[in-house]
PDB file of N, CA and C in Angstrom:
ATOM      1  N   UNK A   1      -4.161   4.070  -6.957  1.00  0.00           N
ATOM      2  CA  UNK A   1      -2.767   3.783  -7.240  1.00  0.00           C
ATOM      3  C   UNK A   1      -2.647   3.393  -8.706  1.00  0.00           C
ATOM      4  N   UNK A   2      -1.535   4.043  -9.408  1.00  0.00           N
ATOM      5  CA  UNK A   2      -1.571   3.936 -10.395  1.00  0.00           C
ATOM      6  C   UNK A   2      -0.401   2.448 -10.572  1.00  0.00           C
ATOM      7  N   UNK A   3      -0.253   2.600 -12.027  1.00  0.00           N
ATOM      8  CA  UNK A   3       1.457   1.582 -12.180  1.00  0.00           C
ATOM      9  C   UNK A   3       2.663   2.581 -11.611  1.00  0.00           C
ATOM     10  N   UNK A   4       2.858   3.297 -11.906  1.00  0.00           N
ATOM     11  CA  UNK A   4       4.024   3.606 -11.678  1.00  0.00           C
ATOM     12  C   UNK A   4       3.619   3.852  -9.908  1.00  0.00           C
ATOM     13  N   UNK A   5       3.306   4.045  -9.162  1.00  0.00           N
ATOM     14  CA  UNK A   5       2.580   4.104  -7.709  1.00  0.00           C
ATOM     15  C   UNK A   5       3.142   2.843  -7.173  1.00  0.00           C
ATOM     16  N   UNK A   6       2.353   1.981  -7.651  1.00  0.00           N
ATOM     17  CA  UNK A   6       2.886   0.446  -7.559  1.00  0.00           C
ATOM     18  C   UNK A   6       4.174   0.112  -7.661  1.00  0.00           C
ATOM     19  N   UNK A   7       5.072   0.329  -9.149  1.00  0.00           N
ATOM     20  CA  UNK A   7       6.475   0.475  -8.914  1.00  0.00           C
ATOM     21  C   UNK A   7       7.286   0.564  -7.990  1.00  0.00           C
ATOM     22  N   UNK A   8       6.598   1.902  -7.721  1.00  0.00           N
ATOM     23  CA  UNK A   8       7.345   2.649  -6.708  1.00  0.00           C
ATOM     24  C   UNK A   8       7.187   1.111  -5.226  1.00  0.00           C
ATOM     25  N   UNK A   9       6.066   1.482  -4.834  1.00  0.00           N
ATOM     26  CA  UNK A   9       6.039   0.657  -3.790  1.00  0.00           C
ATOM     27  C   UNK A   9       6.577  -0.745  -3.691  1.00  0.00           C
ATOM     28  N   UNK A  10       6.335  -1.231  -5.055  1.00  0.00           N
ATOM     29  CA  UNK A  10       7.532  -2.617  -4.948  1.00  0.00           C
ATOM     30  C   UNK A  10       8.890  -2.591  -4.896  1.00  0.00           C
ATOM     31  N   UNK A  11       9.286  -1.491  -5.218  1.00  0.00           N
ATOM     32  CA  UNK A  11      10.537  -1.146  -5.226  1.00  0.00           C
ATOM     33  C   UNK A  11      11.206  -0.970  -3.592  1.00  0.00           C
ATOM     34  N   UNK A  12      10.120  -0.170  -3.400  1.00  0.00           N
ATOM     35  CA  UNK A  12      10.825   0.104  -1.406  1.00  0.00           C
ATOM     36  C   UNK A  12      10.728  -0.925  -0.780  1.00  0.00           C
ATOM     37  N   UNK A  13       9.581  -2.001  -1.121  1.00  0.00           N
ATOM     38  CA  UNK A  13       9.448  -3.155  -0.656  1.00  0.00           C
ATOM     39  C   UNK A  13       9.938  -3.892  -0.499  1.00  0.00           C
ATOM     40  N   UNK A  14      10.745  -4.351  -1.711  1.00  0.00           N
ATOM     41  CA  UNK A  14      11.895  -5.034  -1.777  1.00  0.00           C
ATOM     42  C   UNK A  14      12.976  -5.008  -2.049  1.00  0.00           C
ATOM     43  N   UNK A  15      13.465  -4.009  -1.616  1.00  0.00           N
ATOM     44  CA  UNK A  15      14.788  -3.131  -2.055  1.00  0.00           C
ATOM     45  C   UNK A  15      15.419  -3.300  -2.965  1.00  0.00           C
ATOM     46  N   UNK A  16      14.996  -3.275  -4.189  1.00  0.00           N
ATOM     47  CA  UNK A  16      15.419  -2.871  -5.729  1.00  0.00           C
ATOM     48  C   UNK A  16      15.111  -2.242  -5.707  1.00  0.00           C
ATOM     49  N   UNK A  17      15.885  -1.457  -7.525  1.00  0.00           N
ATOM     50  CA  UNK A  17      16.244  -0.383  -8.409  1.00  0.00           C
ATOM     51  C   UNK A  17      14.161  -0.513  -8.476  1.00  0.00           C
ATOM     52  N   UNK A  18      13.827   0.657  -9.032  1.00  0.00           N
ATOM     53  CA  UNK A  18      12.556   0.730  -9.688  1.00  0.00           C
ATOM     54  C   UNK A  18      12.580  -0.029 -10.937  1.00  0.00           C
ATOM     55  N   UNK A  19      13.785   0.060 -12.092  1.00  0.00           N
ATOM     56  CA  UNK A  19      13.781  -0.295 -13.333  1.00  0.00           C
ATOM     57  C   UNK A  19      13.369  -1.894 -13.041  1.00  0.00           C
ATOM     58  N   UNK A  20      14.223  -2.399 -11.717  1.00  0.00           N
ATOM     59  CA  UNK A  20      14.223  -3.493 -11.642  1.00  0.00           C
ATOM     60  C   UNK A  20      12.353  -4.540 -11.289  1.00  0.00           C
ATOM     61  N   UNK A  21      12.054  -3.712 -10.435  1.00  0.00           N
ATOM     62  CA  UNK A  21      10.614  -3.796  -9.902  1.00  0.00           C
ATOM     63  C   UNK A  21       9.445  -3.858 -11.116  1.00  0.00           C
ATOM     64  N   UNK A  22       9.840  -2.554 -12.392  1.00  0.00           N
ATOM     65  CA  UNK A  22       9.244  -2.567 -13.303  1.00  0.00           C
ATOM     66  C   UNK A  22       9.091  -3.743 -14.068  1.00  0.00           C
ATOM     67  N   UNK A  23      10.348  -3.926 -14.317  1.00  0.00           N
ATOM     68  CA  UNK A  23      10.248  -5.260 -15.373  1.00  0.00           C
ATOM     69  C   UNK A  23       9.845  -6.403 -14.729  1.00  0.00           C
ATOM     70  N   UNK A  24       9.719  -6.561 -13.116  1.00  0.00           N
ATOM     71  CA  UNK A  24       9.486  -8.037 -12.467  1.00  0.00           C
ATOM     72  C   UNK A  24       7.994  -7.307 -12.722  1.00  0.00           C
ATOM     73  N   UNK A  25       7.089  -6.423 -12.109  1.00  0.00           N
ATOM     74  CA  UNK A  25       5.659  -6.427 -12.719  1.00  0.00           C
ATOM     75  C   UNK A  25       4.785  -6.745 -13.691  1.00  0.00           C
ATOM     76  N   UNK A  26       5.970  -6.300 -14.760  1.00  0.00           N
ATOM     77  CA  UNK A  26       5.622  -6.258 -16.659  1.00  0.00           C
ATOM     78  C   UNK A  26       5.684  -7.515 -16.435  1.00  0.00           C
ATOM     79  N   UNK A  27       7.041  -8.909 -15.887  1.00  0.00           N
ATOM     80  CA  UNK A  27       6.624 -10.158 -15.901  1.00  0.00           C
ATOM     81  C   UNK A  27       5.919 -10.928 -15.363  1.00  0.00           C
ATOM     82  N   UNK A  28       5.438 -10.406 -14.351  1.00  0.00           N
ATOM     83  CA  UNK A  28       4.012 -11.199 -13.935  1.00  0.00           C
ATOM     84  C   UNK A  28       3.098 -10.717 -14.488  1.00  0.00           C
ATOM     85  N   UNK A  29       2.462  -9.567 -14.624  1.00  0.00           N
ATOM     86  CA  UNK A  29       1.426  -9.372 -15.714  1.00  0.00           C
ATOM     87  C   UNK A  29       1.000 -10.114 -16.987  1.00  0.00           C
ATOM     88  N   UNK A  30       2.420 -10.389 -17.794  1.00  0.00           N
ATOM     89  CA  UNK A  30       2.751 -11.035 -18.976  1.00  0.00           C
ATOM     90  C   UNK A  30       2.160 -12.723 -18.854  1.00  0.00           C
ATOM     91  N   UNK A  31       2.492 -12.980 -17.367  1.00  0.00           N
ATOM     92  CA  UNK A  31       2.701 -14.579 -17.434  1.00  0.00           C
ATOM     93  C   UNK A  31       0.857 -14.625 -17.307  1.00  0.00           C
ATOM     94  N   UNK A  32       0.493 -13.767 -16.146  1.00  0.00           N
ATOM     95  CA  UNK A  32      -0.579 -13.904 -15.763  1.00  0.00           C
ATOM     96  C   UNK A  32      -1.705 -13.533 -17.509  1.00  0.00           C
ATOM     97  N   UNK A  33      -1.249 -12.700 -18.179  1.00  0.00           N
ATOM     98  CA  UNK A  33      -2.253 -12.888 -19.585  1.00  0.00           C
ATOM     99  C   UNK A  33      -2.147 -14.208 -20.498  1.00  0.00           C
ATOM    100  N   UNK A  34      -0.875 -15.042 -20.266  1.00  0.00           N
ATOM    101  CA  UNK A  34      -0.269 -16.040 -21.165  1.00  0.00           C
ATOM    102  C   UNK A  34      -1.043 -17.061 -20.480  1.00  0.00           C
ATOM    103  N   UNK A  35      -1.147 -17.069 -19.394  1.00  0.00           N
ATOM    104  CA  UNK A  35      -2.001 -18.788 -18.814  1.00  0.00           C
ATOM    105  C   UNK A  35      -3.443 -17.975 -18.765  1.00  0.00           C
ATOM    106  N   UNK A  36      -4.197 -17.008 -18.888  1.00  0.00           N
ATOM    107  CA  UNK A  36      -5.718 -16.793 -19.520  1.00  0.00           C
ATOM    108  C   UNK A  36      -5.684 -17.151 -20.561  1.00  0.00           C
ATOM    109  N   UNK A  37      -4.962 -16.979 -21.412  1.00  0.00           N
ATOM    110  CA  UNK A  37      -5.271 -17.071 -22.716  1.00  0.00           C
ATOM    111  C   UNK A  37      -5.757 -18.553 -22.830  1.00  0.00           C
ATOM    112  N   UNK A  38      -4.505 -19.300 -22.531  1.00  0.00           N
ATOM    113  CA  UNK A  38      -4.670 -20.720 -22.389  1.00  0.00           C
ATOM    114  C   UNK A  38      -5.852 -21.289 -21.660  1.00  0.00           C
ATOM    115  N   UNK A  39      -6.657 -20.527 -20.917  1.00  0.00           N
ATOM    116  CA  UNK A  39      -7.409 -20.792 -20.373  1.00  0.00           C
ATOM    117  C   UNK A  39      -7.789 -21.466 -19.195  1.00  0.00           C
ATOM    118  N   UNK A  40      -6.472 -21.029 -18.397  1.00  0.00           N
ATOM    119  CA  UNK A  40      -5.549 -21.300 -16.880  1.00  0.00           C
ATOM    120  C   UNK A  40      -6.215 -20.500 -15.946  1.00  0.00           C
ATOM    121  N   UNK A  41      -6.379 -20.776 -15.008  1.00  0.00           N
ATOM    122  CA  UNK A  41      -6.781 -20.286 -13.632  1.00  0.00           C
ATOM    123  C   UNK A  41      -5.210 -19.477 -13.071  1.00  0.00           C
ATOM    124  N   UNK A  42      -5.112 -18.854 -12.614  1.00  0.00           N
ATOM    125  CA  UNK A  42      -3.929 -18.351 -11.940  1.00  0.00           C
ATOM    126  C   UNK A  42      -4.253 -17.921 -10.414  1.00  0.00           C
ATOM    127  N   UNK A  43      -3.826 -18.611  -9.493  1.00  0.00           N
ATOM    128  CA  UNK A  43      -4.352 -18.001  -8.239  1.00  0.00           C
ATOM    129  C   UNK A  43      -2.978 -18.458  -7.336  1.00  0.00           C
ATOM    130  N   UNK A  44      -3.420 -16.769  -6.293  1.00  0.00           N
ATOM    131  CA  UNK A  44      -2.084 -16.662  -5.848  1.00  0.00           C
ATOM    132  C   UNK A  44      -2.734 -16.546  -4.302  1.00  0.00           C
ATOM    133  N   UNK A  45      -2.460 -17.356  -3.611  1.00  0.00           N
ATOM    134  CA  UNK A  45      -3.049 -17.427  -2.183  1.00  0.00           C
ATOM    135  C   UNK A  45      -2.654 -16.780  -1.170  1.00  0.00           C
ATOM    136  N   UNK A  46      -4.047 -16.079  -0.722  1.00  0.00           N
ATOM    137  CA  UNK A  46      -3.967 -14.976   0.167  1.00  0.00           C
ATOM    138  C   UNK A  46      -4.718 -13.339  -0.726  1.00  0.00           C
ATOM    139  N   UNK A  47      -4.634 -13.686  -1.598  1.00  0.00           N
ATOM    140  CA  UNK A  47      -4.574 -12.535  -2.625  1.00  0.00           C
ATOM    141  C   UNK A  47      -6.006 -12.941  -3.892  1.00  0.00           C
ATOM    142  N   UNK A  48      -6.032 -13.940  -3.650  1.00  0.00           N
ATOM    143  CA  UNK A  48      -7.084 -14.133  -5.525  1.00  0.00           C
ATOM    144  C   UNK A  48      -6.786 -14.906  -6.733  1.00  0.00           C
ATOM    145  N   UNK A  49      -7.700 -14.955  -7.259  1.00  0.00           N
ATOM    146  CA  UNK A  49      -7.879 -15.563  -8.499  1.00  0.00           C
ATOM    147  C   UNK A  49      -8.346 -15.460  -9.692  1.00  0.00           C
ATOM    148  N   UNK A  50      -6.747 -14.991 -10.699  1.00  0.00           N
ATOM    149  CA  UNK A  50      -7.807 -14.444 -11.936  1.00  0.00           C
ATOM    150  C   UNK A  50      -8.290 -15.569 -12.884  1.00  0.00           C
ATOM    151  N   UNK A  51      -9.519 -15.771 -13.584  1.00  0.00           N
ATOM    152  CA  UNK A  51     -10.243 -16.675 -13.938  1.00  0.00           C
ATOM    153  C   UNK A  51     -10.524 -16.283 -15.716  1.00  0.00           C
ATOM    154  N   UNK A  52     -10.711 -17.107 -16.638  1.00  0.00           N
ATOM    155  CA  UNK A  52     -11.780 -16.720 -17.693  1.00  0.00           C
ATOM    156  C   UNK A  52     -13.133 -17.094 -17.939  1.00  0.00           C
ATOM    157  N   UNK A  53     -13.956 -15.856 -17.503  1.00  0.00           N
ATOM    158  CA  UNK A  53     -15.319 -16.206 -17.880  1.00  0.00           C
ATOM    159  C   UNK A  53     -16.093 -16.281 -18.745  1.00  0.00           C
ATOM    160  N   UNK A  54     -17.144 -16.490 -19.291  1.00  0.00           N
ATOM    161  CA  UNK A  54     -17.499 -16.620 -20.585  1.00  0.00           C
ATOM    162  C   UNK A  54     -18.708 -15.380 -20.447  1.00  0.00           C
ATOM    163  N   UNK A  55     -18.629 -14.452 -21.312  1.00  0.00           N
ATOM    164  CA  UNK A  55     -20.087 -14.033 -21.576  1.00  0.00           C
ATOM    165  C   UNK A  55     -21.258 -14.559 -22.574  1.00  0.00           C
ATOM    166  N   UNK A  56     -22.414 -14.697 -22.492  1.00  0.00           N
ATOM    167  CA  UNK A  56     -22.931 -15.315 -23.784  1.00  0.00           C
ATOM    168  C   UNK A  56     -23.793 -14.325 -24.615  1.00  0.00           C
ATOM    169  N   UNK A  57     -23.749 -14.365 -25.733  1.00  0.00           N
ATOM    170  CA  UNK A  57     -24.419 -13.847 -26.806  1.00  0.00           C
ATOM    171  C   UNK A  57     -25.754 -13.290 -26.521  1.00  0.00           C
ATOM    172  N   UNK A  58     -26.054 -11.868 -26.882  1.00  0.00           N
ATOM    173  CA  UNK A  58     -26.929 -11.624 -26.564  1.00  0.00           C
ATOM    174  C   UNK A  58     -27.660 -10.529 -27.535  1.00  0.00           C
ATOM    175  N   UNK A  59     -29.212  -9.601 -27.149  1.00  0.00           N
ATOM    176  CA  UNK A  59     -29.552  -8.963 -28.126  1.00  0.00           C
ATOM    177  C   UNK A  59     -29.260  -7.342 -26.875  1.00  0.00           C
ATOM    178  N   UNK A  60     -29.237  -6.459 -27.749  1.00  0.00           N
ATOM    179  CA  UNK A  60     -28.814  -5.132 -27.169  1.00  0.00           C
ATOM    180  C   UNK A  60     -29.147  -3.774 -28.127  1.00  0.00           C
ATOM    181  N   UNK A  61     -29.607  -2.559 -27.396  1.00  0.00           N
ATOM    182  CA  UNK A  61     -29.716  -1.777 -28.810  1.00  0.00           C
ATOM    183  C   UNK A  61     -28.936  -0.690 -29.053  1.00  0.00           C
ATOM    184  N   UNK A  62     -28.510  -0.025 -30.052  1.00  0.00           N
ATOM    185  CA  UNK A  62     -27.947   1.014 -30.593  1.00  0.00           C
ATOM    186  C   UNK A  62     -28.658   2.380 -29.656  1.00  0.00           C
ATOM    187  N   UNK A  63     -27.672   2.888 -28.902  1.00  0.00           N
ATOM    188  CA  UNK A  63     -28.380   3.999 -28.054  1.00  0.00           C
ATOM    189  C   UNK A  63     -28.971   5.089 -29.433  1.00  0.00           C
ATOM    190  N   UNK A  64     -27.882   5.448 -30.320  1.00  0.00           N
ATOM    191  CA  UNK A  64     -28.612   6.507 -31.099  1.00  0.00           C
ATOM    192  C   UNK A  64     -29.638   6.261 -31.922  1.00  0.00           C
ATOM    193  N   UNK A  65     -29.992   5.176 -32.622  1.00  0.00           N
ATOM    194  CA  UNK A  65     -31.067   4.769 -33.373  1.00  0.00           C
ATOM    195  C   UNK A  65     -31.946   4.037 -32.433  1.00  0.00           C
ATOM    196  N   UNK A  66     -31.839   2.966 -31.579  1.00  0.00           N
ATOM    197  CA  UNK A  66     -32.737   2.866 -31.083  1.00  0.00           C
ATOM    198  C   UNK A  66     -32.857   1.310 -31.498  1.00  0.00           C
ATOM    199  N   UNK A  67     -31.992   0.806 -32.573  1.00  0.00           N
ATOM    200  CA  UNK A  67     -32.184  -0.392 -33.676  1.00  0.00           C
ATOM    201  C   UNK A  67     -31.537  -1.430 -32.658  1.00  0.00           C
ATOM    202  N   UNK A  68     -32.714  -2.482 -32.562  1.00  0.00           N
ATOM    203  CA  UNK A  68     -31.786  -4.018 -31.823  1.00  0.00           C
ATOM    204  C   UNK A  68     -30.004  -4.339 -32.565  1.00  0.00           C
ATOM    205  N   UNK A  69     -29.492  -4.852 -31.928  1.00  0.00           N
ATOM    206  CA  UNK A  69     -28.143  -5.594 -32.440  1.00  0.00           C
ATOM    207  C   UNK A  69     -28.046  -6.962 -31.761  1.00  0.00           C
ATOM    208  N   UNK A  70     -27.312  -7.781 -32.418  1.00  0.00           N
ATOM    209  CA  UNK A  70     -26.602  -8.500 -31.529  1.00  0.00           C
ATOM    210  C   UNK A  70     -25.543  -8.322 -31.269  1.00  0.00           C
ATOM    211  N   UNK A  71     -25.170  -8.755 -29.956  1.00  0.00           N
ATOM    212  CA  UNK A  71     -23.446  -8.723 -29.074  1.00  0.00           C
ATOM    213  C   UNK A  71     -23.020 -10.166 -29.258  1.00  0.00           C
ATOM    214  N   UNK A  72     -22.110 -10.398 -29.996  1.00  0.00           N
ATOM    215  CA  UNK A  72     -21.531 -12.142 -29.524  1.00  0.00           C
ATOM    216  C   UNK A  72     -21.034 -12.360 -28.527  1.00  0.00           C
ATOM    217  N   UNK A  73     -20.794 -13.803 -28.396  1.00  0.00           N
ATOM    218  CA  UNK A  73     -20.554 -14.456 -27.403  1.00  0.00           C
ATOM    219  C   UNK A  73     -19.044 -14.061 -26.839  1.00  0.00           C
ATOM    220  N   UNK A  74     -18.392 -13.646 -25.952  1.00  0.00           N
ATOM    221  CA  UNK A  74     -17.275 -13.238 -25.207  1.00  0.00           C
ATOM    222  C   UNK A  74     -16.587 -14.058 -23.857  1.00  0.00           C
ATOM    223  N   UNK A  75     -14.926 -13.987 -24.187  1.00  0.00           N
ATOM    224  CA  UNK A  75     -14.445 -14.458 -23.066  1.00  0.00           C
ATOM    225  C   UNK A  75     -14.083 -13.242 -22.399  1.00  0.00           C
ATOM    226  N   UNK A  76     -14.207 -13.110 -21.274  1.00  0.00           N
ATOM    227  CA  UNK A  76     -13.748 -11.529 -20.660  1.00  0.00           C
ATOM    228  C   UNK A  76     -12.871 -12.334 -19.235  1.00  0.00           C
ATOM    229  N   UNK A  77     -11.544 -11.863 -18.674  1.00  0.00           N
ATOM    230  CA  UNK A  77     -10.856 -11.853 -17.177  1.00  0.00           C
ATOM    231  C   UNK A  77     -11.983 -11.752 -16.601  1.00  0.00           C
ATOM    232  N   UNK A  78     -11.339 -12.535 -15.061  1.00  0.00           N
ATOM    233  CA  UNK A  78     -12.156 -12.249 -14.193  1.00  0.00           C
ATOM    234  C   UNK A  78     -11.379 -12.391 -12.988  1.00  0.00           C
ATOM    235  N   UNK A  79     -12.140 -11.691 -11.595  1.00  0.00           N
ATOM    236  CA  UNK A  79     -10.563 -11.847 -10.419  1.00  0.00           C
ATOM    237  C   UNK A  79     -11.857 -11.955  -9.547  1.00  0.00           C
ATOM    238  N   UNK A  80     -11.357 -13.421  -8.419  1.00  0.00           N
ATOM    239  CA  UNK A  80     -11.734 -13.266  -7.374  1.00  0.00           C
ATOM    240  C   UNK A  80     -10.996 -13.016  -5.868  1.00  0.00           C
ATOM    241  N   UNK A  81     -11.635 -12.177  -5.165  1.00  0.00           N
ATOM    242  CA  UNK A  81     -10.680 -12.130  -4.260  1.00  0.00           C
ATOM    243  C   UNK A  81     -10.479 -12.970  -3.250  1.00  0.00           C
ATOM    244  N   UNK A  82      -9.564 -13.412  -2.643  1.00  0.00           N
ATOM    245  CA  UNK A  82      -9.289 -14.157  -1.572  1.00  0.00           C
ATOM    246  C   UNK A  82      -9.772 -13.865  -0.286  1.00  0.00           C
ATOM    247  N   UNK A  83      -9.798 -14.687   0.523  1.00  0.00           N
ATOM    248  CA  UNK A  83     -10.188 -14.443   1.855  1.00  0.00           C
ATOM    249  C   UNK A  83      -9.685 -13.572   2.537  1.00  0.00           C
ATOM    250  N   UNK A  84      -8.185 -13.737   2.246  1.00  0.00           N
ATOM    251  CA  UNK A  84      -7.024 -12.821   3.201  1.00  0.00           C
ATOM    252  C   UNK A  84      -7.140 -11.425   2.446  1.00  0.00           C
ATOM    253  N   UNK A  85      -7.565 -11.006   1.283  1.00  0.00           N
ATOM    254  CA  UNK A  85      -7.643  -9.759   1.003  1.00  0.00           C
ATOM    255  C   UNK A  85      -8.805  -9.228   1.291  1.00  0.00           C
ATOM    256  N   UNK A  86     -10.162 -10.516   1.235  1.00  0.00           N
ATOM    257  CA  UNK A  86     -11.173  -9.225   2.125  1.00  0.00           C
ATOM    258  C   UNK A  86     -11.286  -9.290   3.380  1.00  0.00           C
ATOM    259  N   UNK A  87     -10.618  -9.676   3.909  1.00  0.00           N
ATOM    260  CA  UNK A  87     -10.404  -9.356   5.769  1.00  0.00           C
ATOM    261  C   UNK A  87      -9.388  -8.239   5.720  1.00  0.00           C
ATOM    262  N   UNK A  88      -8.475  -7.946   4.668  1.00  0.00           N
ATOM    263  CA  UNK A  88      -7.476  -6.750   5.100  1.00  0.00           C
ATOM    264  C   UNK A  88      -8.419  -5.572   5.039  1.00  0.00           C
ATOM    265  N   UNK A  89      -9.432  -5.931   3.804  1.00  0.00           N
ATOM    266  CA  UNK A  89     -10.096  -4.160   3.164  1.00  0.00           C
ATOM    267  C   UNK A  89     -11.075  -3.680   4.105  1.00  0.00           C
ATOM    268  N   UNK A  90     -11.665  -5.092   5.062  1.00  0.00           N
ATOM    269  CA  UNK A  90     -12.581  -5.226   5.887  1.00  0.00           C
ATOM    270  C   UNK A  90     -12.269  -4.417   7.336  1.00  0.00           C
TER     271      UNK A  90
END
């Protein structure tokens, strides 16, 4: 399923316009990158929890040369799923 897939389906879901569905997506998406940043937990029960994890610094090599590098240290998203979503997939 793509976004617009999704749209769609929030839209029949809750009987709004699509335009309307769109922009309520774009605003939870939005809110949900604005409290990572901050470095907020966001969890929506029944469903998951997106998190920020830390990666740490490490050594790695250049596939074409072959030459070590280093990778720095990284915050990357992270989502766990809820109970109630892996009993649905289950």
């Amino acid at each position: 399923m793509n976004k617009a897939e999704l749209i769609d389906a929030i839209a029949a879901s809750a009987d709004i316009s699509k335009a309307a569905a769109g922009r309520a997506l774009d605003g939870a998406m939005e809110a949900v990158k604005k409290a990572l940043k901050k470095g907020e937990m966001v969890t929506l029960v029944g469903f998951g929890s997106f998190y920020v994890g830390k990666r740490a610094a490490r050594s790695g090599r250049n596939p074409r040369t072959g030459a070590t590098i280093k990778i720095k240290a990284a915050k990357v998203p992270k989502f766990r799923a809820g109970k109630a979503l892996k009993d649905s997939v289950n």
